[in-house]
Protein backbone atom coordinates (compact mmCIF):
# COMPACT_ATOMS: atom_id res chain seq x y z
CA UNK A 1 -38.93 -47.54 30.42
CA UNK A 2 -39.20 -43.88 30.78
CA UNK A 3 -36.09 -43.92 32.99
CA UNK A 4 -34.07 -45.30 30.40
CA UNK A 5 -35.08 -42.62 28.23
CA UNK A 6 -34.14 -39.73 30.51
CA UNK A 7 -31.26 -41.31 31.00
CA UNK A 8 -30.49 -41.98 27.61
CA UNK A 9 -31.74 -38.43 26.48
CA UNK A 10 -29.13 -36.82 29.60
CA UNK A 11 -26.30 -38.64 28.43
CA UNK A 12 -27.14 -37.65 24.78
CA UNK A 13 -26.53 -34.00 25.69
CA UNK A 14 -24.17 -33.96 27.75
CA UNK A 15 -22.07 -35.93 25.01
CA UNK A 16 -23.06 -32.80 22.71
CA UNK A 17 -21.84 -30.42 25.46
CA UNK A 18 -18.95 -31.43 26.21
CA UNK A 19 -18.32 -31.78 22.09
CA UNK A 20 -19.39 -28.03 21.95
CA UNK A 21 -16.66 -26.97 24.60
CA UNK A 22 -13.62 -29.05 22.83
CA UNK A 23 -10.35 -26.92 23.79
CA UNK A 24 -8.72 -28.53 20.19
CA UNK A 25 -7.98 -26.09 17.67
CA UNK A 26 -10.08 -25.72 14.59
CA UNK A 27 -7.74 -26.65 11.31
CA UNK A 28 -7.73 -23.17 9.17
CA UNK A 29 -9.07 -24.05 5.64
CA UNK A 30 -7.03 -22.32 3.28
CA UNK A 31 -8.96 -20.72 0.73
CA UNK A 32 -12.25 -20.22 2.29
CA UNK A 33 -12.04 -19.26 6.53
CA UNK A 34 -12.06 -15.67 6.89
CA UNK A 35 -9.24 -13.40 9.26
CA UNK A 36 -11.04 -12.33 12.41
CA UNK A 37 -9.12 -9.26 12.32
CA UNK A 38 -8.84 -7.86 8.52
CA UNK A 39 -11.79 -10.16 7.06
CA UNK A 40 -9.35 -11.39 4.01
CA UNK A 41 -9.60 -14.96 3.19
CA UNK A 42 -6.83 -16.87 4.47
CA UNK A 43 -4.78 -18.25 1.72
CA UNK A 44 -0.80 -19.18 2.58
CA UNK A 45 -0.51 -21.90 4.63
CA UNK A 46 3.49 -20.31 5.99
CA UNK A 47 1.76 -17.52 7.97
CA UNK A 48 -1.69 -18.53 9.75
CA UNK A 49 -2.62 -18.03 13.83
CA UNK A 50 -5.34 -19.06 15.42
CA UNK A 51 -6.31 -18.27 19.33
CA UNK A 52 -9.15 -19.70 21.68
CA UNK A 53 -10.58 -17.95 24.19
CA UNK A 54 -11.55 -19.28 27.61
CA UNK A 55 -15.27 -21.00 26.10
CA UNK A 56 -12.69 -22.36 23.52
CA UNK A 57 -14.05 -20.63 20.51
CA UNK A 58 -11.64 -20.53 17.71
CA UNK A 59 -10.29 -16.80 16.01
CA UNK A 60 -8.70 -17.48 12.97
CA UNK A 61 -6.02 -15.14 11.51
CA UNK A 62 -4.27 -14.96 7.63
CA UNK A 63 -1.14 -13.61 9.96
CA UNK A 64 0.50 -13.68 13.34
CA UNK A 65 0.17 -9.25 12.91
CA UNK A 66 -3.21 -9.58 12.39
CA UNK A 67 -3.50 -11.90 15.67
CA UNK A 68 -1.38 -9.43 17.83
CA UNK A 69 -3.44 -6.14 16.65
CA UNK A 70 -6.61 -8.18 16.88
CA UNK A 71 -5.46 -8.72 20.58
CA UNK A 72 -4.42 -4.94 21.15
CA UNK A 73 -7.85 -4.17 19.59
CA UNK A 74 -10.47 -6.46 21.81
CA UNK A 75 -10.94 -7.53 25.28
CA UNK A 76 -10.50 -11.38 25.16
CA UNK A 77 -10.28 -14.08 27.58
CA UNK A 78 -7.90 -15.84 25.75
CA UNK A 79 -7.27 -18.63 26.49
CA UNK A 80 -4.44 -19.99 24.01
CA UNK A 81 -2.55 -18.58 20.92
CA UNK A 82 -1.45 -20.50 18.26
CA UNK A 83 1.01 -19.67 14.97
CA UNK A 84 2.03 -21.14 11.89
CA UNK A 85 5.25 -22.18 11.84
CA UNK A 86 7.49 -20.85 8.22
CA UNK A 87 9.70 -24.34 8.17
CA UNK A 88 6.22 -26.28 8.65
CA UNK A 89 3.49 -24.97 6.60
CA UNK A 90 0.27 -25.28 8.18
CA UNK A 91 1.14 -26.56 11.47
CA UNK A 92 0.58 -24.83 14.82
CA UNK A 93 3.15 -23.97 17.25
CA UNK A 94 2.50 -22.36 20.78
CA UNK A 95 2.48 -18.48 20.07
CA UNK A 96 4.03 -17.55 23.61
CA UNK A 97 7.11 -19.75 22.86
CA UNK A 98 7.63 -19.06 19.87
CA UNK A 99 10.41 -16.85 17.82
CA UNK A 100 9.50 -14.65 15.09
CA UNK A 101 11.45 -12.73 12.25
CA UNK A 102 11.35 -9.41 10.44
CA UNK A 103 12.54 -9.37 7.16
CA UNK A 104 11.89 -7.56 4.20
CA UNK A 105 12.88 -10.45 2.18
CA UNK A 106 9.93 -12.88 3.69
CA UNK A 107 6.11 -11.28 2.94
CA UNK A 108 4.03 -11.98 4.59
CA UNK A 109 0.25 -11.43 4.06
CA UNK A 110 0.00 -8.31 6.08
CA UNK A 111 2.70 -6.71 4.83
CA UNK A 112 4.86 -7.10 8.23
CA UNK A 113 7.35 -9.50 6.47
CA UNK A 114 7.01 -11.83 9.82
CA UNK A 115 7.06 -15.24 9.79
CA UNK A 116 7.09 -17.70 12.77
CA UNK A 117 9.65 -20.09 14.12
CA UNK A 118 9.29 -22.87 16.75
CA UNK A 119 12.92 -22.51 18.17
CA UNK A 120 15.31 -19.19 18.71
CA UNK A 121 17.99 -21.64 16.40
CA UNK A 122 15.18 -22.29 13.43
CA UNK A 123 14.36 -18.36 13.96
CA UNK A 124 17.90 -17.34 13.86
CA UNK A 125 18.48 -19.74 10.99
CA UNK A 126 16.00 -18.03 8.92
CA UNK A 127 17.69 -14.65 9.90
CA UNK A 128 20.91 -15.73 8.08
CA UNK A 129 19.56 -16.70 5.25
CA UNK A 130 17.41 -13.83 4.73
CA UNK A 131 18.57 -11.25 7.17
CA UNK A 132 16.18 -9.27 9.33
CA UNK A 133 15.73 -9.37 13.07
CA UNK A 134 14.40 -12.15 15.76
CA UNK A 135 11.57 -11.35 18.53
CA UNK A 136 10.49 -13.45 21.34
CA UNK A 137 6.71 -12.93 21.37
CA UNK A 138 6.58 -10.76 24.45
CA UNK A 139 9.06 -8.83 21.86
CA UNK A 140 7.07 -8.84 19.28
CA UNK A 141 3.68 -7.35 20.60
CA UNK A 142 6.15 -4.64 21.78
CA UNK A 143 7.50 -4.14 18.10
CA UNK A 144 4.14 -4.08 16.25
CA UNK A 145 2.72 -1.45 18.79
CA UNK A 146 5.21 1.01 17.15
């Protein structure tokens, strides 16, 4: 009997670790989670990021310019970066792959009027509709270091 109990009670935890180290993103919830980087309360679901560092815990960001100075800011194991994409509120795309746009004519929280696409087309899409210009993300940390 007490065998069964260690046993039970070992695979009891290691259940709870290996729920404690999930990789998954943490869903941002509008309204009440806090930025990481400027401590507003994250409230458009067009312009979120999230990023996870190598022990998987979850930053949450109100903006992808909050996420990139957040980055320039701290030494991170990071471990994956996520963004909002504009054409799909509240969905996560893959930061590094991503395509972002400038424009005056699309606020966003931060005042860097930049707003997240998962393709270079939806991204240059965007751009004629609203004009501005279109950054790779490599491009981008470049641009919002000036």
């Amino acid at each position: 009997m007490k065998n069964k109990i260690s046993i039970t009670t070992l695979l009891f935890l290691l259940t709870g670790l290996l729920y404690g180290c999930s990789s998954e993103l943490d869903p941002i919830n509008y309204g009440s989670d806090v930025c990481a980087h400027c401590n507003m309360k994250i409230m458009d679901n067009r312009f979120g990021a999230e990023l996870l560092n190598t022990k998987s815990k979850a930053y949450k960001f109100d903006a992808a310019e909050c996420m990139v100075d957040y980055i320039k800011k701290n030494t991170l194991d990071i471990k994956e970066m996520y963004v909002t994409d504009f054409i799909n509120p509240g969905q996560f795309i893959t930061a590094g792959t991503s395509y972002f746009l400038i424009s005056p004519k699309r606020r966003s929280p931060m005042g860097e009027d930049l707003s997240a696409y998962k393709t270079k087309s939806d991204a240059e899409t965007a751009k004629n509709s609203v004009g501005g210009d279109v950054y790779s993300w490599e491009e981008l940390k470049t641009q919002l270091g000036k």
